[in-house]
C-alpha atoms as a PDB file:
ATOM      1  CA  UNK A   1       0.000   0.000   0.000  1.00  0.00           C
ATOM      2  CA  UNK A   2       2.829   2.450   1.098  1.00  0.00           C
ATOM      3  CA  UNK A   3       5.024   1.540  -1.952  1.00  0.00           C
ATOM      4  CA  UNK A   4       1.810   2.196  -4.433  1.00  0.00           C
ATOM      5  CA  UNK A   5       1.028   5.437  -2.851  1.00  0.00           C
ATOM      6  CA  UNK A   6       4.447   6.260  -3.102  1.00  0.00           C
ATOM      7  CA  UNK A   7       4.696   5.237  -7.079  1.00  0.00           C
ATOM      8  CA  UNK A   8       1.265   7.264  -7.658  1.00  0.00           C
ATOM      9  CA  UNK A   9       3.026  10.508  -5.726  1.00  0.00           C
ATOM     10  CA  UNK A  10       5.934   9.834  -7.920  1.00  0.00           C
ATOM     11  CA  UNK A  11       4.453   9.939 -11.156  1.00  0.00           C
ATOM     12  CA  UNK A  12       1.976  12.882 -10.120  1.00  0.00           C
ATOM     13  CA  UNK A  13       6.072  14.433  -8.820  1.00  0.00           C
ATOM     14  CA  UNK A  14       7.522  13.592 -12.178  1.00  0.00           C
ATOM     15  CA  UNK A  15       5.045  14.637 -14.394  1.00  0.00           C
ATOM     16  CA  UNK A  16       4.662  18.223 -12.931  1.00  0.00           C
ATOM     17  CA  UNK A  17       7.855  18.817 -11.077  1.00  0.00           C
ATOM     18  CA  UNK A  18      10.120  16.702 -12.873  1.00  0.00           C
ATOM     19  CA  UNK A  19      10.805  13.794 -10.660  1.00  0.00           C
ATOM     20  CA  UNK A  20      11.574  16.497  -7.852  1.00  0.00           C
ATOM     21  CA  UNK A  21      15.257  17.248  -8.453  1.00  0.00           C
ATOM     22  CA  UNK A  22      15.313  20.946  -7.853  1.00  0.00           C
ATOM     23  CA  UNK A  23      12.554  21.327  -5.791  1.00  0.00           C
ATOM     24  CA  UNK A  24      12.454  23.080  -2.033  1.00  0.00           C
ATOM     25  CA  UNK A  25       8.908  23.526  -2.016  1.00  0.00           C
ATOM     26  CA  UNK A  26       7.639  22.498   1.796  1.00  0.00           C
ATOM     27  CA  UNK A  27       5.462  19.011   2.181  1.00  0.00           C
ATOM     28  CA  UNK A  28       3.136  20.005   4.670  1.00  0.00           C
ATOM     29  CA  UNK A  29       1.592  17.330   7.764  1.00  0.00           C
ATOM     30  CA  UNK A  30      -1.736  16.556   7.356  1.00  0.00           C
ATOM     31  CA  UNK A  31      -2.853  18.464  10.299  1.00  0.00           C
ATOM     32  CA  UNK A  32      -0.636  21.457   9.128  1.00  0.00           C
ATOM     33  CA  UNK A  33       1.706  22.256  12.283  1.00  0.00           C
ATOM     34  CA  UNK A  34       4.335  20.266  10.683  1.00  0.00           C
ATOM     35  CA  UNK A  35       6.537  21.114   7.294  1.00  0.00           C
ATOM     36  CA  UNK A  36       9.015  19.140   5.547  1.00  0.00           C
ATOM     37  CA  UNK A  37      11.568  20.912   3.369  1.00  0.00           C
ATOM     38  CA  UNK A  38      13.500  19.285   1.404  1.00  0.00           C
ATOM     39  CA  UNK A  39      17.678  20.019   0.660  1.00  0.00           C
ATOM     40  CA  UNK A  40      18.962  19.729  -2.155  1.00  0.00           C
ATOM     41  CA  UNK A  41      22.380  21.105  -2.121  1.00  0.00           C
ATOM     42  CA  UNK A  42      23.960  17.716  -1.213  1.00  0.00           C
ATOM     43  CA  UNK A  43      22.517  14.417  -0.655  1.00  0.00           C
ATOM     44  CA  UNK A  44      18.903  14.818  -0.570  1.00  0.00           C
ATOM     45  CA  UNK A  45      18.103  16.184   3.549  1.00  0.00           C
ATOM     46  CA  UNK A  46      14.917  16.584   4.325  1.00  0.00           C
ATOM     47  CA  UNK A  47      14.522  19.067   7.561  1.00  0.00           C
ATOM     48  CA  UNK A  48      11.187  18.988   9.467  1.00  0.00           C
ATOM     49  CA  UNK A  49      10.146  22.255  11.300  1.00  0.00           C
ATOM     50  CA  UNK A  50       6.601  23.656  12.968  1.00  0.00           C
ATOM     51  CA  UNK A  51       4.704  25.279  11.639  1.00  0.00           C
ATOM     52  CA  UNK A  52       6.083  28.480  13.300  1.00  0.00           C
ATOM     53  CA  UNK A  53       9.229  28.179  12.609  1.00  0.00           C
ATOM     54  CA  UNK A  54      11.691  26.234  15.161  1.00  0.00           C
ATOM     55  CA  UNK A  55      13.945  22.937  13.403  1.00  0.00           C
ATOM     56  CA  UNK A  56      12.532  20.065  14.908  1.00  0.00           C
ATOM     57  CA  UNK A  57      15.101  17.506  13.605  1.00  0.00           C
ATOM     58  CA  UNK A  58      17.445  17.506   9.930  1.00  0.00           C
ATOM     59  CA  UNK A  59      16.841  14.199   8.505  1.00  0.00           C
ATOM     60  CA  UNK A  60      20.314  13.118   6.007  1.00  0.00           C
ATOM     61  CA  UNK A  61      18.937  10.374   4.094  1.00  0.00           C
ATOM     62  CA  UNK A  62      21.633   9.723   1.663  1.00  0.00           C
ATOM     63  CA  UNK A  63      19.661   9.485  -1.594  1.00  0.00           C
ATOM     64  CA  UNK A  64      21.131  11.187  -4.498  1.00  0.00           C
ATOM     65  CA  UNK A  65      19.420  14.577  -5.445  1.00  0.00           C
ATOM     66  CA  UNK A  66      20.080  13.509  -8.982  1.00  0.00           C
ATOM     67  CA  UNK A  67      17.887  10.255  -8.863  1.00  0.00           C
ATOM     68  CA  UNK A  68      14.321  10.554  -8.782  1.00  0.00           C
ATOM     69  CA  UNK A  69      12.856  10.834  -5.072  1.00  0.00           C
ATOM     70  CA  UNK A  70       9.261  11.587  -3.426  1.00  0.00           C
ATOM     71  CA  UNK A  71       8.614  13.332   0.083  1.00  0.00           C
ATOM     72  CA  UNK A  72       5.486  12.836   1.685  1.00  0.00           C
ATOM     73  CA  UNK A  73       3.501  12.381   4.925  1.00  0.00           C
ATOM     74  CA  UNK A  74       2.028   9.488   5.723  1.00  0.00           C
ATOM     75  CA  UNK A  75      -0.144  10.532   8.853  1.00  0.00           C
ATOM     76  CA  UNK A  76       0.917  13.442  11.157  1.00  0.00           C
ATOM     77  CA  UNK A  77       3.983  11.293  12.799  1.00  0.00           C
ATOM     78  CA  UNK A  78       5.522   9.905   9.907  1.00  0.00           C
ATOM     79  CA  UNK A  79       7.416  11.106   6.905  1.00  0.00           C
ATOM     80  CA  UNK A  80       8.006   8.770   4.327  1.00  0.00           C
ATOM     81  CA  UNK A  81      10.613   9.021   1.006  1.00  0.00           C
ATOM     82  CA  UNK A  82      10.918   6.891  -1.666  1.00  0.00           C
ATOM     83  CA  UNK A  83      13.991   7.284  -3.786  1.00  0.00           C
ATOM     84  CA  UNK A  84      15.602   5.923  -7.048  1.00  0.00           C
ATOM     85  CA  UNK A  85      19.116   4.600  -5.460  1.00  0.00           C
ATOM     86  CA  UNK A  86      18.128   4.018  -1.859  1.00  0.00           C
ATOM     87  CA  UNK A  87      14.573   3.065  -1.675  1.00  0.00           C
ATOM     88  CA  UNK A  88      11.813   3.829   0.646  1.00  0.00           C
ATOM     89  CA  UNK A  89      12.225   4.884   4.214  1.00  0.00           C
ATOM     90  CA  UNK A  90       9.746   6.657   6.724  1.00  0.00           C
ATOM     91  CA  UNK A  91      10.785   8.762   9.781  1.00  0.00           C
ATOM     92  CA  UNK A  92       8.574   8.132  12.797  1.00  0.00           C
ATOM     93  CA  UNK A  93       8.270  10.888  15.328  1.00  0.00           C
ATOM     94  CA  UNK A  94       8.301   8.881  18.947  1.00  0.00           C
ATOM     95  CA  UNK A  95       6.407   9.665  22.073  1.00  0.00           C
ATOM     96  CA  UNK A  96       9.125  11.525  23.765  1.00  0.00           C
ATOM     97  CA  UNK A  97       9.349  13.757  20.431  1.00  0.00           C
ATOM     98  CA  UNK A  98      12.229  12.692  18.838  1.00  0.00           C
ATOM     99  CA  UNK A  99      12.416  10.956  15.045  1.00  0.00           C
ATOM    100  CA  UNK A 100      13.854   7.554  14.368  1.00  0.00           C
ATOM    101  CA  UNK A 101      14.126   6.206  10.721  1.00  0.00           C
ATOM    102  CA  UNK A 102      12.559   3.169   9.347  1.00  0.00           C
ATOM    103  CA  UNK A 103      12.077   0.986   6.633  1.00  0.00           C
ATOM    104  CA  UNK A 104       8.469   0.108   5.390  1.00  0.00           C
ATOM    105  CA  UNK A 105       7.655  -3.519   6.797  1.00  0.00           C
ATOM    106  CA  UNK A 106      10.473  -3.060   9.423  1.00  0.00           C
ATOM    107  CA  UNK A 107       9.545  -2.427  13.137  1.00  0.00           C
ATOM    108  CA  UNK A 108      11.854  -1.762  16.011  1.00  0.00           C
ATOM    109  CA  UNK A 109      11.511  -3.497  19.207  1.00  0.00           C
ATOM    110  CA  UNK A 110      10.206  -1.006  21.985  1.00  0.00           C
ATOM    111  CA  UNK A 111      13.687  -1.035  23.218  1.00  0.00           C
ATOM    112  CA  UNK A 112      15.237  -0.447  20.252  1.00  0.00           C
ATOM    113  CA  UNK A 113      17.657  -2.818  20.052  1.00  0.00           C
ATOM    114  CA  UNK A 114      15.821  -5.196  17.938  1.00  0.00           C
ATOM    115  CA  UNK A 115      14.219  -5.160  14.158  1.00  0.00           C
ATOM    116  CA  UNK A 116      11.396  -7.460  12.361  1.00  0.00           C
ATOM    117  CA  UNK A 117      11.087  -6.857   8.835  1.00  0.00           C
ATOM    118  CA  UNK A 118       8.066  -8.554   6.935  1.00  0.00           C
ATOM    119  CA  UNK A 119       7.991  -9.281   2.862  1.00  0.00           C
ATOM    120  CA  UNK A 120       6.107 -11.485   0.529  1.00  0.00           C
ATOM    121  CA  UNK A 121       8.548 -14.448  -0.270  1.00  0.00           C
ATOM    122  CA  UNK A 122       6.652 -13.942  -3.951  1.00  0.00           C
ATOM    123  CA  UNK A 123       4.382 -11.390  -4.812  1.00  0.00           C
ATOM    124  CA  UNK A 124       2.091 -13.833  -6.507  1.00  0.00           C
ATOM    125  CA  UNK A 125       1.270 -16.097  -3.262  1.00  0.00           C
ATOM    126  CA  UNK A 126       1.780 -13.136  -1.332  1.00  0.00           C
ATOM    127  CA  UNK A 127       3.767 -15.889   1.275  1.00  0.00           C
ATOM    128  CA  UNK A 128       5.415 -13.941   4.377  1.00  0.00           C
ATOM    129  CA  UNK A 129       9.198 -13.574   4.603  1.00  0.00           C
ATOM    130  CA  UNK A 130      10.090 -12.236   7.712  1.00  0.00           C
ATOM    131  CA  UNK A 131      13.926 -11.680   9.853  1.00  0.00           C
ATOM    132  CA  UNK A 132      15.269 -10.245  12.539  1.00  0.00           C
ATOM    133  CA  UNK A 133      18.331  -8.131  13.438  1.00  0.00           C
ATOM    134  CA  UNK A 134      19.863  -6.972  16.372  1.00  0.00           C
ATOM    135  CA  UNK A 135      20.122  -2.999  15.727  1.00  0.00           C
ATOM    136  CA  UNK A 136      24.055  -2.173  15.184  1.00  0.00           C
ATOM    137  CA  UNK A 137      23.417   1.154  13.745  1.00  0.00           C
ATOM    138  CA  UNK A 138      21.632   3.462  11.489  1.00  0.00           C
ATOM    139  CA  UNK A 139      20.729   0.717   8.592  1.00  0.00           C
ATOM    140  CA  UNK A 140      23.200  -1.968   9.941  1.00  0.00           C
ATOM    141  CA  UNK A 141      21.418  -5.039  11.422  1.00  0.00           C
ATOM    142  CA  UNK A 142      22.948  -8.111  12.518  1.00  0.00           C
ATOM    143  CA  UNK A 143      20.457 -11.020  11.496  1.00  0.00           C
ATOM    144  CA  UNK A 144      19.241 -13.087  14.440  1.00  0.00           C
ATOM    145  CA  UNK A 145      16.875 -15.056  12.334  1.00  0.00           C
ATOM    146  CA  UNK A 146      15.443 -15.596   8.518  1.00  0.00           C
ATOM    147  CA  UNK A 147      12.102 -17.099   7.651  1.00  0.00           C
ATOM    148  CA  UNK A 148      10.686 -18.243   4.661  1.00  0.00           C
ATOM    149  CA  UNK A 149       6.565 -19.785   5.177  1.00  0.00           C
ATOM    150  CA  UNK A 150       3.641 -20.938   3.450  1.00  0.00           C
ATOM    151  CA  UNK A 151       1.206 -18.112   5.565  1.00  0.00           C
ATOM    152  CA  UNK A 152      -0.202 -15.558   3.168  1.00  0.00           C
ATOM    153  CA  UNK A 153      -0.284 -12.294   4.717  1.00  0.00           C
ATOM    154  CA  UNK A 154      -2.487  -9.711   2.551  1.00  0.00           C
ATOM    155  CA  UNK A 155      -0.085  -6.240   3.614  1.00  0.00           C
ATOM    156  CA  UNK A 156       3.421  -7.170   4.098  1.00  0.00           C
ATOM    157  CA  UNK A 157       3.878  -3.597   5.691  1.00  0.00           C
ATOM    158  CA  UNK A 158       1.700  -3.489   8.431  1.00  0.00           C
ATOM    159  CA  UNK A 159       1.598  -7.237   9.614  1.00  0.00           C
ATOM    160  CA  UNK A 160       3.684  -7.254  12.546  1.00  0.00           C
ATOM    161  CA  UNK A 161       4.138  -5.592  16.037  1.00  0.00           C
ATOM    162  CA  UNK A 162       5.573  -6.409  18.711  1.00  0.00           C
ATOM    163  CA  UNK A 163       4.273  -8.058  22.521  1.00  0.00           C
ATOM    164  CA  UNK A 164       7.268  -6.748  24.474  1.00  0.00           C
ATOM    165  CA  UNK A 165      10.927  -7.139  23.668  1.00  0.00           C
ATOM    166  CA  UNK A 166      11.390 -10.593  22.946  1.00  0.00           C
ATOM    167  CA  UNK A 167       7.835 -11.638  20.722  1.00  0.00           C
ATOM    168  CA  UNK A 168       6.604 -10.774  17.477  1.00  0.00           C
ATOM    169  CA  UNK A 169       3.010 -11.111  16.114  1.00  0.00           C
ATOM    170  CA  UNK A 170       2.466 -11.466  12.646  1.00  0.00           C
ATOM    171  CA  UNK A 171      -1.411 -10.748  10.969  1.00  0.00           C
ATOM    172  CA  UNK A 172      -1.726 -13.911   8.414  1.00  0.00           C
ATOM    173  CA  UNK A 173      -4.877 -14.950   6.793  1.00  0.00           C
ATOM    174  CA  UNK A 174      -6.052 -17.610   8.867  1.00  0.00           C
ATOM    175  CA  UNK A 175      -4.702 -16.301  12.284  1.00  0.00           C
ATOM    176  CA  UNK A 176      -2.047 -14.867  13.624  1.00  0.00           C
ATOM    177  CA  UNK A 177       1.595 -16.288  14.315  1.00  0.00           C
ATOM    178  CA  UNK A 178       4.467 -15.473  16.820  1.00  0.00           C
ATOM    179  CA  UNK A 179       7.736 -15.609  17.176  1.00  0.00           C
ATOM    180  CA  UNK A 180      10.100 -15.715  20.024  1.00  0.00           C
ATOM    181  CA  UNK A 181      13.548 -14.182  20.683  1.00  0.00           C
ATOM    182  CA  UNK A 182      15.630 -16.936  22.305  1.00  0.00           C
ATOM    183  CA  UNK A 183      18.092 -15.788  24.897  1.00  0.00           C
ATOM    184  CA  UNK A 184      21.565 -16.879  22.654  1.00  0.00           C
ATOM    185  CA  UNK A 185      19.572 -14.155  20.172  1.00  0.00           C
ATOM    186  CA  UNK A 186      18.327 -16.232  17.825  1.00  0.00           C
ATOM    187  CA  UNK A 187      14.372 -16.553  16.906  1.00  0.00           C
ATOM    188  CA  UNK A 188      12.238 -19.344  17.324  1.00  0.00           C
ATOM    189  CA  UNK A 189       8.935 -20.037  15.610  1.00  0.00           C
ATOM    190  CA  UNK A 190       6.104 -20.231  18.086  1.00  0.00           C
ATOM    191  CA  UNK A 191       2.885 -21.848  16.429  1.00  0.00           C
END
């Protein structure tokens, strides 16, 4: 759903603004308090401010300004971009009002240290991929577990959240499924 919104912004982007290259032009939050500029002078930055004024956070997403890329907001918390050399990422404002960066399909453990990103094996079965990593950095994952499974999931970007640190629920067709971090770090199907 994300990535075909995206593609639809994108086209409407390229056929008016020329795939957005040049432009500064603010992306405004749905509610309005919030702007998004975008930078152009180096790799693509995006900075968020209020409304008002004040720099709430300079996002450095190191897409090329010379590929094609797409800003947008996705509700009032969350920024997404879409870009020809890097792909799609969102930027989640958290409760306590800071940003953290994120992959479509990939959600962080409430403690951060942890990742569970969620694909279709094929797009024609629409069959759930999903791993884990241990967060090492911004985009650098150590995988604690890959699995490949027969459960059809209908969105793979929204199927999972997390119960707690060590457990993730996944959304599939005919129920869901969990899995369980293990304490060596390794993940363990549940049912």
């Amino acid at each position: 759903m994300i990535r075909c919104k995206l593609l639809s912004t994108l086209l409407i982007v390229c056929s008016v603004g020329g795939c957005g290259r040049v432009s500064s032009t603010p992306v405004v939050s749905p509610d309005g308090l919030l702007e998004a500029v975008p930078d152009t002078t180096g790799e693509l930055a995006v900075t968020i401010k209020s409304k008002d004024g004040p720099i709430l956070y300079r996002w450095e997403t190191g897409a090329s300004p010379y590929q094609w890329w797409v800003v947008e907001w996705k509700d009032n918390h969350t920024l997404q971009m879409a870009s020809g050399d890097i792909g799609a990422y969102m930027l989640e404002r958290q409760p306590d009002n800071t940003w953290r960066e994120s992959t479509p399909g990939m959600v962080f453990s409430p403690d951060g240290k942890w990742v569970a990103s969620t694909s279709w094996e094929s797009g024609e079965t629409k069959k759930l991929r999903i791993w884990f990593g241990n967060v090492q950095g911004r985009r650098s994952y150590s995988v604690g577990g890959d699995f490949q499974t027969d459960f059809v999931i209908s969105d793979p970007f929204n199927c999972a959240h997390w119960n707690g640190n060590d457990r993730v629920i996944v959304k599939a067709a005919d129920g869901e499924r969990s899995w369980m971090k293990l304490e060596d770090g390794t993940w363990t199907y549940e049912n």
